[in-house]
Each structure stands twice: as structure tokens, then as C-alpha cells.
Protein backbone atom coordinates (compact mmCIF):
# COMPACT_ATOMS: atom_id res chain seq x y z
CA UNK A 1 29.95 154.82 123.98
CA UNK A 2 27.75 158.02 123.14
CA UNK A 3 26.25 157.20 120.09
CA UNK A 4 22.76 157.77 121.51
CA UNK A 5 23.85 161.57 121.81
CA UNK A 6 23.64 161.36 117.61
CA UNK A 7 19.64 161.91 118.45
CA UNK A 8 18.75 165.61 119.64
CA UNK A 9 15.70 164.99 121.73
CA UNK A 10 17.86 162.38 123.90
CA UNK A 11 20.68 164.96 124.26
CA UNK A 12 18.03 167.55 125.37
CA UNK A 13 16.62 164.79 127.74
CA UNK A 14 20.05 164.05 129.06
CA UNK A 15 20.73 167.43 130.19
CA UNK A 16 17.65 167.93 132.04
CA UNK A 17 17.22 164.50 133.56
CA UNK A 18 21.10 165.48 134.81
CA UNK A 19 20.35 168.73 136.62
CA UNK A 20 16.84 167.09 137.66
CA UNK A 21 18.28 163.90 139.12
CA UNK A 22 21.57 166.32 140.92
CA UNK A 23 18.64 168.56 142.92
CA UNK A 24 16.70 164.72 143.38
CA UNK A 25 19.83 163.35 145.08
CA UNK A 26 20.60 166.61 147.36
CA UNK A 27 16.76 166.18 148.43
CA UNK A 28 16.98 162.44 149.25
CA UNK A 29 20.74 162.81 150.93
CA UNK A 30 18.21 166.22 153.28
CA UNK A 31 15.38 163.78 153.84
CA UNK A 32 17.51 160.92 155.10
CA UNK A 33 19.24 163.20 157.55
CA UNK A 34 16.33 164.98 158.73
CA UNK A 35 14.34 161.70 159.77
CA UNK A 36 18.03 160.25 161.46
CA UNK A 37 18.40 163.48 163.08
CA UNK A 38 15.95 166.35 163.31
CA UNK A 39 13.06 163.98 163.74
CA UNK A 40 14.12 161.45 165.86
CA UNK A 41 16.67 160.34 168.10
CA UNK A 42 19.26 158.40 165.12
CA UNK A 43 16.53 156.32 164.83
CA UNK A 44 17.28 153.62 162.17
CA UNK A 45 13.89 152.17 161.93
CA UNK A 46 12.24 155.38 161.23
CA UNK A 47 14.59 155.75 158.39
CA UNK A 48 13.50 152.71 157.29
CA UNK A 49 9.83 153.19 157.84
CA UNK A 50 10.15 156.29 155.28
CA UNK A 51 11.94 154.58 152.67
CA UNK A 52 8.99 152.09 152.78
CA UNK A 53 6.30 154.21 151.92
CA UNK A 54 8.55 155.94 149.85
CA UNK A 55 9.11 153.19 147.80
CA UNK A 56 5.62 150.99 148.59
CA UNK A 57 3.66 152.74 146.06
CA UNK A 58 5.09 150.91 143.13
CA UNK A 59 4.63 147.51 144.31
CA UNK A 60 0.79 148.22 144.92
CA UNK A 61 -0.12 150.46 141.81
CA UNK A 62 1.83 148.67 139.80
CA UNK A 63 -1.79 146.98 138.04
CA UNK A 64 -2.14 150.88 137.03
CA UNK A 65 1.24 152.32 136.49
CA UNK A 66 2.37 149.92 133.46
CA UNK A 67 -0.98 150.30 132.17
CA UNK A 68 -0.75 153.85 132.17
CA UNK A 69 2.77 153.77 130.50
CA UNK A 70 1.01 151.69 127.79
CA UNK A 71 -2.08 153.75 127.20
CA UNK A 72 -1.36 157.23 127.29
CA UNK A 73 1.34 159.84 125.71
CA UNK A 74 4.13 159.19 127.92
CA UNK A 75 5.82 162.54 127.55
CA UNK A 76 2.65 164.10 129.20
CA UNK A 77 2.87 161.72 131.99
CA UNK A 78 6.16 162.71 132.75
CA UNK A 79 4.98 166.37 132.45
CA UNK A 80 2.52 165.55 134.78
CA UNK A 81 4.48 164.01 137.29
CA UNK A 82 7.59 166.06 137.16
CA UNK A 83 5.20 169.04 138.34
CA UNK A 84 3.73 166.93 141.36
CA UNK A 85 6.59 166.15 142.36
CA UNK A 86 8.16 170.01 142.06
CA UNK A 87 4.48 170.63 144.09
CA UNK A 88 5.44 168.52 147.24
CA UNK A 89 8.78 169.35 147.62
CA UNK A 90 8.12 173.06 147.68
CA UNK A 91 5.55 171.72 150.48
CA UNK A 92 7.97 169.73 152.33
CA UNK A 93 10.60 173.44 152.11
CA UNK A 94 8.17 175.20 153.74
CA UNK A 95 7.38 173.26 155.97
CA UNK A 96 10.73 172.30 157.79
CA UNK A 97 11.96 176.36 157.45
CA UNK A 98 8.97 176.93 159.57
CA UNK A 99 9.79 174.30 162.07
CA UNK A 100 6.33 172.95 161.74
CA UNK A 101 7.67 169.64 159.82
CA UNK A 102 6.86 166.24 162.11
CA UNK A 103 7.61 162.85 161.66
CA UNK A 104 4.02 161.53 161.22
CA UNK A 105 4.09 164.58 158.29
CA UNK A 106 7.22 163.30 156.78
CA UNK A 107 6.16 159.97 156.56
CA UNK A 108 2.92 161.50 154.92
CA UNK A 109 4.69 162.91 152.18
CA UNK A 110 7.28 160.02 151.70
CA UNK A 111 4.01 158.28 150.44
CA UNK A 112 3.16 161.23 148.34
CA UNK A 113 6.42 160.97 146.66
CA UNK A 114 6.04 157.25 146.33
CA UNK A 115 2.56 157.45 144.67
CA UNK A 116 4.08 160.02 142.28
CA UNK A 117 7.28 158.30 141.16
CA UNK A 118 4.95 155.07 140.68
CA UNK A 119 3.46 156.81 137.92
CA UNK A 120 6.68 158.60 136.36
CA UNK A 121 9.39 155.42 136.78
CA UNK A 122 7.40 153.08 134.58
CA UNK A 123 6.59 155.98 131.74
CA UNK A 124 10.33 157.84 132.48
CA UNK A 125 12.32 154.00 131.98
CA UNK A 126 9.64 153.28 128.65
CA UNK A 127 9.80 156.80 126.95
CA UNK A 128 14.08 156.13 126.20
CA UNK A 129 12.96 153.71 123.99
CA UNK A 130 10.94 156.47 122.53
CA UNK A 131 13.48 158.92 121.62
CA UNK A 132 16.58 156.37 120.07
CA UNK A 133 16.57 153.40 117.62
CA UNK A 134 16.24 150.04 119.09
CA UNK A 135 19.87 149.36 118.18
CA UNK A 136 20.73 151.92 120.78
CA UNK A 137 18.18 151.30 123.13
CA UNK A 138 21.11 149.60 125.37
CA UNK A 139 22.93 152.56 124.83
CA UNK A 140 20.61 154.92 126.28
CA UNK A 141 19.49 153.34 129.08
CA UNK A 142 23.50 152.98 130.09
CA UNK A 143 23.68 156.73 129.86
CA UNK A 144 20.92 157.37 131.62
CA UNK A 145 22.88 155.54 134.28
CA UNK A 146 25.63 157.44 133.74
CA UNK A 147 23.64 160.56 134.40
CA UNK A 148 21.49 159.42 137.31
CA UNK A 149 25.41 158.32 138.81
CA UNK A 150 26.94 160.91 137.63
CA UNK A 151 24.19 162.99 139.84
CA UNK A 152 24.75 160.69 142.86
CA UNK A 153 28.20 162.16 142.70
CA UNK A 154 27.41 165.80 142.58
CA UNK A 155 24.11 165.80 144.50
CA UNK A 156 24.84 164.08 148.11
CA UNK A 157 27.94 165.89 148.42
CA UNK A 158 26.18 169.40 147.54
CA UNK A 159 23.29 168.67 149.81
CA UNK A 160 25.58 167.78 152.95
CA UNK A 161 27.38 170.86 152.27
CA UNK A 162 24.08 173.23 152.41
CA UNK A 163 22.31 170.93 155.01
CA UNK A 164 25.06 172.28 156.92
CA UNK A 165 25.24 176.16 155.39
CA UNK A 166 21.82 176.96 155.21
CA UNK A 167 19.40 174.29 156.59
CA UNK A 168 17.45 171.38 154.75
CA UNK A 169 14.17 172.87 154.37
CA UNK A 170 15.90 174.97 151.32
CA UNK A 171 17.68 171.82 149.69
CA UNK A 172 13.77 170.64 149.47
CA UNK A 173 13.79 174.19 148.19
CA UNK A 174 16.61 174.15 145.72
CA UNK A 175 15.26 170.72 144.05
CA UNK A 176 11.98 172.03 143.55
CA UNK A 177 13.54 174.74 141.16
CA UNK A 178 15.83 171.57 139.43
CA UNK A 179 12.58 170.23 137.98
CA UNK A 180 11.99 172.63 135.63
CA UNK A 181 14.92 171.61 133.60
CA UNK A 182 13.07 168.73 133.49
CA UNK A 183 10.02 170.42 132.15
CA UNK A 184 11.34 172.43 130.05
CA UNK A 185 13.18 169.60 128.55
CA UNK A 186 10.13 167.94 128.18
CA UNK A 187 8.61 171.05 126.47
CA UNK A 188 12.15 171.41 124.11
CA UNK A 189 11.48 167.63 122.37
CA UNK A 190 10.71 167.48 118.95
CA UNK A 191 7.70 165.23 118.99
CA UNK A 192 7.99 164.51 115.22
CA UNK A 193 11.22 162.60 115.56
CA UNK A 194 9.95 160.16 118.50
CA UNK A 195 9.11 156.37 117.71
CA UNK A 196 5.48 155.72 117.12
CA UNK A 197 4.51 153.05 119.68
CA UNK A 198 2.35 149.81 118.99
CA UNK A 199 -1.26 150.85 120.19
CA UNK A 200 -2.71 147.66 122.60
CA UNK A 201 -5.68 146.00 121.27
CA UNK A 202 -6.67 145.06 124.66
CA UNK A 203 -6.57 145.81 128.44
CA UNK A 204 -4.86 142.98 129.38
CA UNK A 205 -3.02 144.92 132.10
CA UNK A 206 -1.03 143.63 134.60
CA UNK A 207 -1.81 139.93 133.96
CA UNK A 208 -0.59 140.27 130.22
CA UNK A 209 3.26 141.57 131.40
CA UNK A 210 3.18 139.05 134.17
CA UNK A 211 2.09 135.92 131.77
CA UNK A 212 5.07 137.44 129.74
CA UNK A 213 7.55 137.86 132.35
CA UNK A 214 6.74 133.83 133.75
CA UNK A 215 6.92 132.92 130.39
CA UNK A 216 10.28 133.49 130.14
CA UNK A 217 12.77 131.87 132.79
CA UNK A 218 15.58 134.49 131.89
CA UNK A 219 13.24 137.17 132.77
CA UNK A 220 12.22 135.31 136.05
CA UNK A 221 16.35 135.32 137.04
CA UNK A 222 16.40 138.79 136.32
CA UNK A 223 13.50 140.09 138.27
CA UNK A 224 14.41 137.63 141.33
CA UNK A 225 18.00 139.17 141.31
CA UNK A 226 16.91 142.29 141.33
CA UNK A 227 14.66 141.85 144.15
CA UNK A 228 17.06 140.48 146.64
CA UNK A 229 19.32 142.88 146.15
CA UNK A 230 17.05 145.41 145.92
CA UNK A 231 15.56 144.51 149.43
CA UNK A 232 18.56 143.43 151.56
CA UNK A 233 21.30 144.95 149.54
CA UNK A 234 20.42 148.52 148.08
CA UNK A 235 20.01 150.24 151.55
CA UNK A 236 22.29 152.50 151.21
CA UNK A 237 20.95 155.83 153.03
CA UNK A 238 20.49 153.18 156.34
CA UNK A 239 24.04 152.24 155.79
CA UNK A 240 25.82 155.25 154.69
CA UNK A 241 24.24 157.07 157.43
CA UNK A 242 24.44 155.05 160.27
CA UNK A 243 27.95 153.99 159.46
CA UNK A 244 28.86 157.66 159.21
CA UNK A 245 27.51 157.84 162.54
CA UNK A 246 29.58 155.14 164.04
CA UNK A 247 32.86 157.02 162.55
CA UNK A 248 31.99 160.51 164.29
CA UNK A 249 30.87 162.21 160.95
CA UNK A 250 27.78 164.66 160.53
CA UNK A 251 25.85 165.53 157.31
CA UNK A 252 28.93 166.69 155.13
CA UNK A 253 30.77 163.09 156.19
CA UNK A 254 27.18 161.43 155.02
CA UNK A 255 26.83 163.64 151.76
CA UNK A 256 30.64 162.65 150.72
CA UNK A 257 30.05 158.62 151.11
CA UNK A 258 27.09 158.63 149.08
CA UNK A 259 28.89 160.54 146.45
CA UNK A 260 32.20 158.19 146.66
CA UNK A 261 29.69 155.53 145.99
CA UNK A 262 28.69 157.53 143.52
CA UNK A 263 32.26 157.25 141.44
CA UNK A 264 31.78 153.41 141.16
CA UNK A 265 28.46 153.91 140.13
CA UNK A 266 29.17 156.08 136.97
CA UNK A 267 32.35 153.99 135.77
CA UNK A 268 29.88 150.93 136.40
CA UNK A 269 27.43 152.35 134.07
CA UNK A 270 29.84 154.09 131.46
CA UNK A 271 31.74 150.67 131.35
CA UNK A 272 27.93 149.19 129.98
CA UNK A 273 27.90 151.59 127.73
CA UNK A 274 30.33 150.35 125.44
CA UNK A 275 28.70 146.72 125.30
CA UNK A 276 26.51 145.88 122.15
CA UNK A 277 23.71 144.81 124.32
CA UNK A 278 22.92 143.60 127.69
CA UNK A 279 23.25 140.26 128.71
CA UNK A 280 21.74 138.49 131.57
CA UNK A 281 25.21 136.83 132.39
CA UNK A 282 26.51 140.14 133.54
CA UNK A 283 23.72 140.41 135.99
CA UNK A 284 24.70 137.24 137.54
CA UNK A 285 28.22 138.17 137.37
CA UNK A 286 27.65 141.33 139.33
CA UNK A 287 25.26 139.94 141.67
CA UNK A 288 27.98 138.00 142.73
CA UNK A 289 30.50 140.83 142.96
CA UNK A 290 27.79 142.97 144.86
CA UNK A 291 28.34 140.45 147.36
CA UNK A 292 31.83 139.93 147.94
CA UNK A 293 32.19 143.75 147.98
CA UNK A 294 29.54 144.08 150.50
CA UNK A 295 30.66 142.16 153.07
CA UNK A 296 34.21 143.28 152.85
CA UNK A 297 33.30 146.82 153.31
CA UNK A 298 31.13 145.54 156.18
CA UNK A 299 34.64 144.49 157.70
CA UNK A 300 36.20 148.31 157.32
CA UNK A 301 37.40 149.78 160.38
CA UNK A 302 37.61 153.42 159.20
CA UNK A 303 36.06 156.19 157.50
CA UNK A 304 38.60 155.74 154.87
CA UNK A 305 38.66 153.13 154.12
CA UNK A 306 34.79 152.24 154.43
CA UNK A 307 34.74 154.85 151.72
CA UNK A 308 37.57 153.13 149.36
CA UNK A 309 35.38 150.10 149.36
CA UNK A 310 32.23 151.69 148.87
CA UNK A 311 33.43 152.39 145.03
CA UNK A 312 33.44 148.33 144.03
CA UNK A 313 30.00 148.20 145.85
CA UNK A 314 29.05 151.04 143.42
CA UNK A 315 30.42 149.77 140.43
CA UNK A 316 28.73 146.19 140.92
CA UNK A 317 25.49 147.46 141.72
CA UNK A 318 25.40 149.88 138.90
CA UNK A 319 26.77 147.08 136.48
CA UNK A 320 24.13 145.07 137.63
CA UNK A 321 20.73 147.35 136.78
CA UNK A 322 21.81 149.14 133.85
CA UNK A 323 22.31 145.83 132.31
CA UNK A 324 19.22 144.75 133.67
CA UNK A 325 17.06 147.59 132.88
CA UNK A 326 18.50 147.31 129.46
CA UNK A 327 18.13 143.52 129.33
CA UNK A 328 14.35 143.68 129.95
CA UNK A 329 13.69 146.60 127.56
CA UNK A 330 15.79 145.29 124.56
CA UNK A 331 13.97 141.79 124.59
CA UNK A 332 10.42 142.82 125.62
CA UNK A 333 7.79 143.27 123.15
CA UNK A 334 6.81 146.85 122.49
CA UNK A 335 3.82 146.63 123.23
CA UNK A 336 3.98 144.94 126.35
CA UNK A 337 7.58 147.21 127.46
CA UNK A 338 5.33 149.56 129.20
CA UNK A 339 3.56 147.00 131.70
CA UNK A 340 6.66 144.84 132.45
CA UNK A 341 8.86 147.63 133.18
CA UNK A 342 6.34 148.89 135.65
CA UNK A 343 6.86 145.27 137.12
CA UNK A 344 10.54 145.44 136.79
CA UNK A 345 10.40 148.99 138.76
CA UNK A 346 7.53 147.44 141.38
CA UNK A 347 10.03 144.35 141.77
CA UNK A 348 13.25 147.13 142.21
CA UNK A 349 11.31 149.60 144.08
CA UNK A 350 8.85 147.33 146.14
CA UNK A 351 11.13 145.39 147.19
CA UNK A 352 12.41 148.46 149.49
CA UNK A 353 9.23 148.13 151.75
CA UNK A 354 10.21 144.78 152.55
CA UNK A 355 14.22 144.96 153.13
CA UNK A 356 14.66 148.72 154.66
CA UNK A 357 12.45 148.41 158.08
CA UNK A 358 14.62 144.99 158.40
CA UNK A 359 18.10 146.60 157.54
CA UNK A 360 17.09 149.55 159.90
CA UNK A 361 16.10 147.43 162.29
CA UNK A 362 18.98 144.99 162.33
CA UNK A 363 21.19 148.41 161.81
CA UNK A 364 19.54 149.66 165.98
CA UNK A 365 20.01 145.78 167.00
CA UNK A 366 23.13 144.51 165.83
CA UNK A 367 24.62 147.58 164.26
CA UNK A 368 25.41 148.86 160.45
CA UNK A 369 27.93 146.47 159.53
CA UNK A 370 25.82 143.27 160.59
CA UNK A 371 22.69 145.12 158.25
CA UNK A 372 25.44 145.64 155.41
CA UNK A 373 26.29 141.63 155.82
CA UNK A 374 22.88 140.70 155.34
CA UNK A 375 22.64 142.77 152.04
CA UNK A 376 26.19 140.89 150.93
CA UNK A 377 24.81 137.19 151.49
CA UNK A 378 21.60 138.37 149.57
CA UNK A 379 24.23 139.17 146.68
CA UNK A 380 25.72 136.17 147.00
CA UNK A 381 22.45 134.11 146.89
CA UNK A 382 21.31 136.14 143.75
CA UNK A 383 24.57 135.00 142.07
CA UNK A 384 24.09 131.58 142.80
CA UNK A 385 20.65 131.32 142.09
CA UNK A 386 21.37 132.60 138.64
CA UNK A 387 24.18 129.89 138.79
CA UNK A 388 21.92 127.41 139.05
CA UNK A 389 19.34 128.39 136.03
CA UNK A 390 22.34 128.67 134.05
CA UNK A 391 23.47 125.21 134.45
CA UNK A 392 19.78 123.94 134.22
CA UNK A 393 18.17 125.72 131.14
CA UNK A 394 20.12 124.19 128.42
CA UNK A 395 21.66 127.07 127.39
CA UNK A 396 24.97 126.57 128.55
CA UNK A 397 26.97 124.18 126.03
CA UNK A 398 30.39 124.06 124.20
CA UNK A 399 31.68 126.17 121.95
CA UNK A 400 32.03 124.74 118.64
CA UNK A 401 35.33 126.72 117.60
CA UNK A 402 36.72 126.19 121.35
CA UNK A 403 37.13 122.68 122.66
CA UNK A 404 37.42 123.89 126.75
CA UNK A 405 35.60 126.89 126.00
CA UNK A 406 31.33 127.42 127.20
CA UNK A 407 29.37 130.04 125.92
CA UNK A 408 25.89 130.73 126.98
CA UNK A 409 23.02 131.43 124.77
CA UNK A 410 21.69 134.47 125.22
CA UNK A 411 17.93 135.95 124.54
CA UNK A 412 18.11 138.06 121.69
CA UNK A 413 15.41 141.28 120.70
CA UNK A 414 12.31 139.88 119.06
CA UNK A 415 8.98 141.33 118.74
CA UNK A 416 5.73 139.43 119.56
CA UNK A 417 2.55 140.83 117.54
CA UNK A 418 -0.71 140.44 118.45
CA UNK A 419 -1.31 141.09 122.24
CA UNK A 420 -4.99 139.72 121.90
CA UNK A 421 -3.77 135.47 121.06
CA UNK A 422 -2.16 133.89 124.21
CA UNK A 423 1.64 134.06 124.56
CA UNK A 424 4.25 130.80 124.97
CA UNK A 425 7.31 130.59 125.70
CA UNK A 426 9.92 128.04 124.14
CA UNK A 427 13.36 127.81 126.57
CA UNK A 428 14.30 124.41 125.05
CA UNK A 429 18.30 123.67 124.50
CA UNK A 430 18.49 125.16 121.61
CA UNK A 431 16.62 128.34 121.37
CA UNK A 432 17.88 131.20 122.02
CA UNK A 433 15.01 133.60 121.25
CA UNK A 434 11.22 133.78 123.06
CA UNK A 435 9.52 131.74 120.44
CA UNK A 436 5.80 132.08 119.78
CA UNK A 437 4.29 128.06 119.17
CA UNK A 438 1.57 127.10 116.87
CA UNK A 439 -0.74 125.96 119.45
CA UNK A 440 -1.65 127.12 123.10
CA UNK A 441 -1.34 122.98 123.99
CA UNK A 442 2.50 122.92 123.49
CA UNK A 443 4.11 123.20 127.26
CA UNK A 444 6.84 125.36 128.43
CA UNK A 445 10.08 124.38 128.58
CA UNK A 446 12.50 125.74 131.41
């Protein structure tokens, strides 16, 4: 389960990403609150409005971004954007301590955080592939869950506690100083012992990942799952908080949900840990569990046990993009993992523009359990979307050992040379690895 923590850079990494992404989540539990409550008037749709252009940026860089993971020295990106990002939230303390902050200004530097983290997703999700083998590239990026979750649980908890001790201009505050561990642990790496990545012969940019990512029908399931659930179903501060609201509970009550959704969340990604590799079955799988949990917790008629039920939601939605973030690195081609993971993140993170004004506002019209039903049916028609390409691609079939027994095939790692040539795609019955053809005439097969 740990046998990425054999390599010392990705232990160092670990550590800081952990007491990076703990301040990250005690800053994003103080921001939520202070737009539903200092700001305005519990007003969901200005929540929503925020986490927008918050999370906009990716979706409409994302032509630059991948490139950018591709091009340059990704360690000094993330050096880079680690200290923007320490830059604005030292802005954003000061400003609310002196009572100056506004919500035109937050929304201001809800962008500015956007922009950054367009930049640093794309080159922070790429660089793990850096520091490990490729056999434990799976490995890695399940840990990394486990530490971003394992965050989730300390952070939202910590920040409704000092939201309420000492005010949420110095959470903004306290985060800033979390981002040196990052830094520092970005300074600590031993540069001679990270991979040496495939230089690009050309600037095919975005168009080369997305030729790549249609190529590829798996791929296409993946990234459409993702963005339904990312959209309708991973709303979580509009649901949290508003449901908190509806139960009589202030920050602290907030702060504790997100970090009981939290303990799902880290046994979700600990549990994908200990698989070989990622498969796009499980995505499916827990698309379809995202659901089903959704909508029963959107039936809860207490705090309690609201909260109980906010652990499966957790797990499935945790199971579900570790194995997908692992999924598209382990069977991308290196050269190309920079540019489609910056899709993957616009897809994950873009999609937020489009699903949190309409959760917020369904949240003011209808109320927070009606906006966490919506995000339950978008699980459910994930699940059966990926339902149906399983049944239709051909790679469903008998097992040969096992006469009532189907296995799927699944994509395996393979590495496609030569950026400059055109790419094709092979998803005929019996393959069950992207194939490279002879001849750009031969058609595609889905």
C-alpha cells in the first residue's frame, strides 16, 4: 500500500503537500463561510458565483496550462505557483482583519486563485509521475489522495474551530505560512533521482491531447464521468453549508461535516492504494455508488445522521478520481501526460463553473436537499452511461476459465513515440491496448 514511500523525494513531497493541502482546506472551509455569511445574507448563489471563477480558469487556459506542464521544468512551476498563491492569501488576511474585504473583492481574488491553480494542477498531478517508477505511478497518485483526504479531515474541522476563536482573515493567514512546507519541499528534492521526461518535438498543444483523448473511447467515459459529477455532484461547500444551516449549526457544525466527509474520503483512497492499477470499471462502479449515496443522504432528517451518510458519499467520490486520475496517467503517453491531464483537470475543475451557480441556485429555490438530488441522478447517469460503452465496445466477453463468468478488457500502459506522425486509435473486440495502425486511412473503431 506504501511502496511509493521506498522513493525519498516522494516521501519529502508527501509531507509537504500534507501540511500544504491541511492550511488549503482550513482556507477554503474560511472562504466558503465568509461569502455565506459575512458577505452576504446566506446567499447560496454567491457561493456559487465564487466557486465559478474559482474554478473557471482551468477550463479556459487549459490551451496553455498542459502546454506549460509539457514544456517547462515542472518543479519550478510549482515553485512558482506555490508562492502566488502564498502572495494572495496573505492579501485576502489582510484584507478581511481590516474589515475592508467586499464581495465584488472576493470574487476578484477567487479568479486570482483560479488562474493560479490552472497553472499548478496540471504540472502538480504530472510531476508524481516524475518522482516514482511507472509501476507505482498508481500508487502515488492513491496516496496523494490519501493525503489531500487525509487533509480534508484535519483542515475543515481546524478552520471552523479558529473561524470561530480568532476570525477568518487569520485562517487566510495561517495557510499562507502552510505553503512554505510546500516550498521548501520543493527546494529539499533531489533533482538527480527524478525521471527524465520525453522532450515534444512539436507544439501541438491542446489539439494533440484532445486528438488523443477522442481517440480513445475509454478515455472519453472517463472524462464524461468525471464531468457530471464534477458539475452537479461535487458541490460540496453549497451543500455542507447550507445543509448545516437548515440543522441550526454555525462554522464549527460546517468545519466538522466537511471533515466527516473527509473519513470516507481517505479510506476511499487508501482502499485504491492497494490495487495494481486503476481500472476504468471502478470508475463506473463508483459513479454509480456516488449516486445512490447521494440521494439517500439527501433524504436525512438530522445532523447526525446527514453526517453518517456523508462518509459513503466520501468514499465513492474519492474511489472514483483517484482511480481516474490514475487511470489517465498510467495509460497516457509521456509525452502527451502533461496536456491531457490539464484536460482531465479543465474537465474536473471546469466543470464547477457550470454546476455550482445551478446547485446554489436550486439550493435558494428548492432547498439543499433538492440541489444534493440533482448531484445523485448525475451519478446515476454517469454510471449508466459507462454501462452502456461497456456493453457496446466489445470489450466485455466470457471468461475462458469461467463459463457464467464476464471479464472486461481493460486498457493497459503503452507508450506512443513520435508526437510529430498522426495518432489512431484501434478499440476493436479484441484489443485491449491503444494501438498505433500502419496507415492514417484505417478508421476508428468504438
Amino acid at each position: 500500500m506504501f511502496r511509493s514511500f521506498a522513493n525519498i523525494n516522494y516521501r519529502i513531497w508527501f509531507a509537504g503537500a500534507l501540511v500544504s493541502n491541511i492550511g488549503g482546506w482550513m482556507q477554503a472551509t474560511a472562504q466558503d463561510w465568509v461569502v455565506l455569511t459575512e458577505l452576504t445574507d446566506n446567499d447560496a448563489t454567491a457561493m456559487g458565483v465564487t466557486m465559478a471563477l474559482q474554478f473557471g480558469p482551468p477550463l479556459l487556459l487549459v490551451s496553455q496550462t498542459g502546454w506549460v506542464a509539457d514544456r517547462f521544468d515542472r518543479r519550478h512551476i510549482l515553485l512558482v505557483t506555490q508562492t502566488a498563491l502564498l502572495g494572495l492569501a496573505v492579501a485576502v488576511g489582510i484584507l478581511l482583519l481590516n474589515g475592508v474585504m467586499t464581495l465584488p473583492m472576493m470574487f476578484c481574488f477567487a479568479l486570482g486563485f483560479g488562474v493560479v491553480n490552472a497553472f499548478d494542477a496540471p504540472a502538480r498531478q504530472a510531476f508524481v509521475s516524475d518522482m516514482v517508477s511507472a509501476g507505482d505511478t498508481s500508487n502515488a497518485v492513491a496516496l496523494n489522495s490519501a493525503s489531500f483526504n487525509l487533509a480534508r479531515m484535519i483542515g475543515p474541522a481546524v478552520g471552523g474551530l479558529l473561524i470561530v476563536a480568532i476570525g477568518s482573515g487569520w485562517v487566510f493567514i495561517v495557510n499562507a505560512a502552510t505553503f512554505l512546507a510546500m516550498i521548501l519541499a520543493l527546494l529539499m528534492l533531489r533533482k538527480s533521482l527524478l525521471a527524465a521526461r520525453p522532450k515534444t518535438r512539436n507544439r501541438g498543444g491542446l489539439l494533440a491531447g484532445f486528438r488523443y483523448v477522442w481517440g480513445r473511447s475509454d478515455l472519453r467515459v472517463v472524462f464524461v464521468t468525471v464531468f457530471l459529477i464534477g458539475a452537479f455532484g461535487m458541490n460540496f461547500p453549497i451543500f455542507a453549508s447550507t445543509m448545516a444551516i437548515e440543522f441550526g449549526s454555525g462554522a464549527d457544525g460546517y468545519g466538522v461535516l466537511s471533515s466527516i466527509l473527509a473519513i470516507g474520503s481517505l479510506a476511499g483512497a487508501l482502499l485504491a492504494a492497494r490495487r495494481d492499477r486503476a481500472r476504468v470499471r471502478v470508475v463506473i462502479l463508483a459513479a454509480g455508488g456516488f449516486g445512490v449515496a447521494a440521494l439517500v443522504s439527501s433524504a436525512m432528517p438530522t445532523y447526525a445522521s446527514y453526517a453518517v451518510t456523508l462518509m459513503f458519499t466520501g468514499f465513492m467520490i474519492v474511489t472514483l478520481l483517484t482511480t481516474a486520475n490514475g487511470y489517465v496517467q498510467m495509460t497516457t503517453d509521456p509525452s502527451l501526460r502533461g496536456r491531457v491531464l490539464a484536460l482531465y483537470m479543465a474537465v474536473i475543475m471546469g466543470s464547477t463553473p457550470v454546476g455550482a451557480p445551478i446547485a446554489g441556485w436550486v439550493a435558494d429555490a428548492f432547498g439543499p436537499r433538492v440541489a444534493i438530488m440533482l448531484g445523485g441522478t448525475a451519478g446515476l447517469v454517469a454510471c449508466a452511461i459507462g454501462a452502456i460503452w461497456v456493453f457496446t465496445s466489445g470489450r466485455l466477453h466470457r471468461d475462458e476459465n469461467r463459463r457464467f463468468l464476464l471479464t472486461l478488457d481493460e486498457t493497459r500502459p503503452l507508450s506512443i513515440i513520435d508526437e510529430a506522425d498522426p495518432i489512431e486509435f484501434s478499440d476493436a473486440a479484441a484489443s485491449t491496448t491503444p494501438i498505433r495502425t500502419a496507415s492514417k486511412d484505417v478508421s476508428k473503431h468504438d
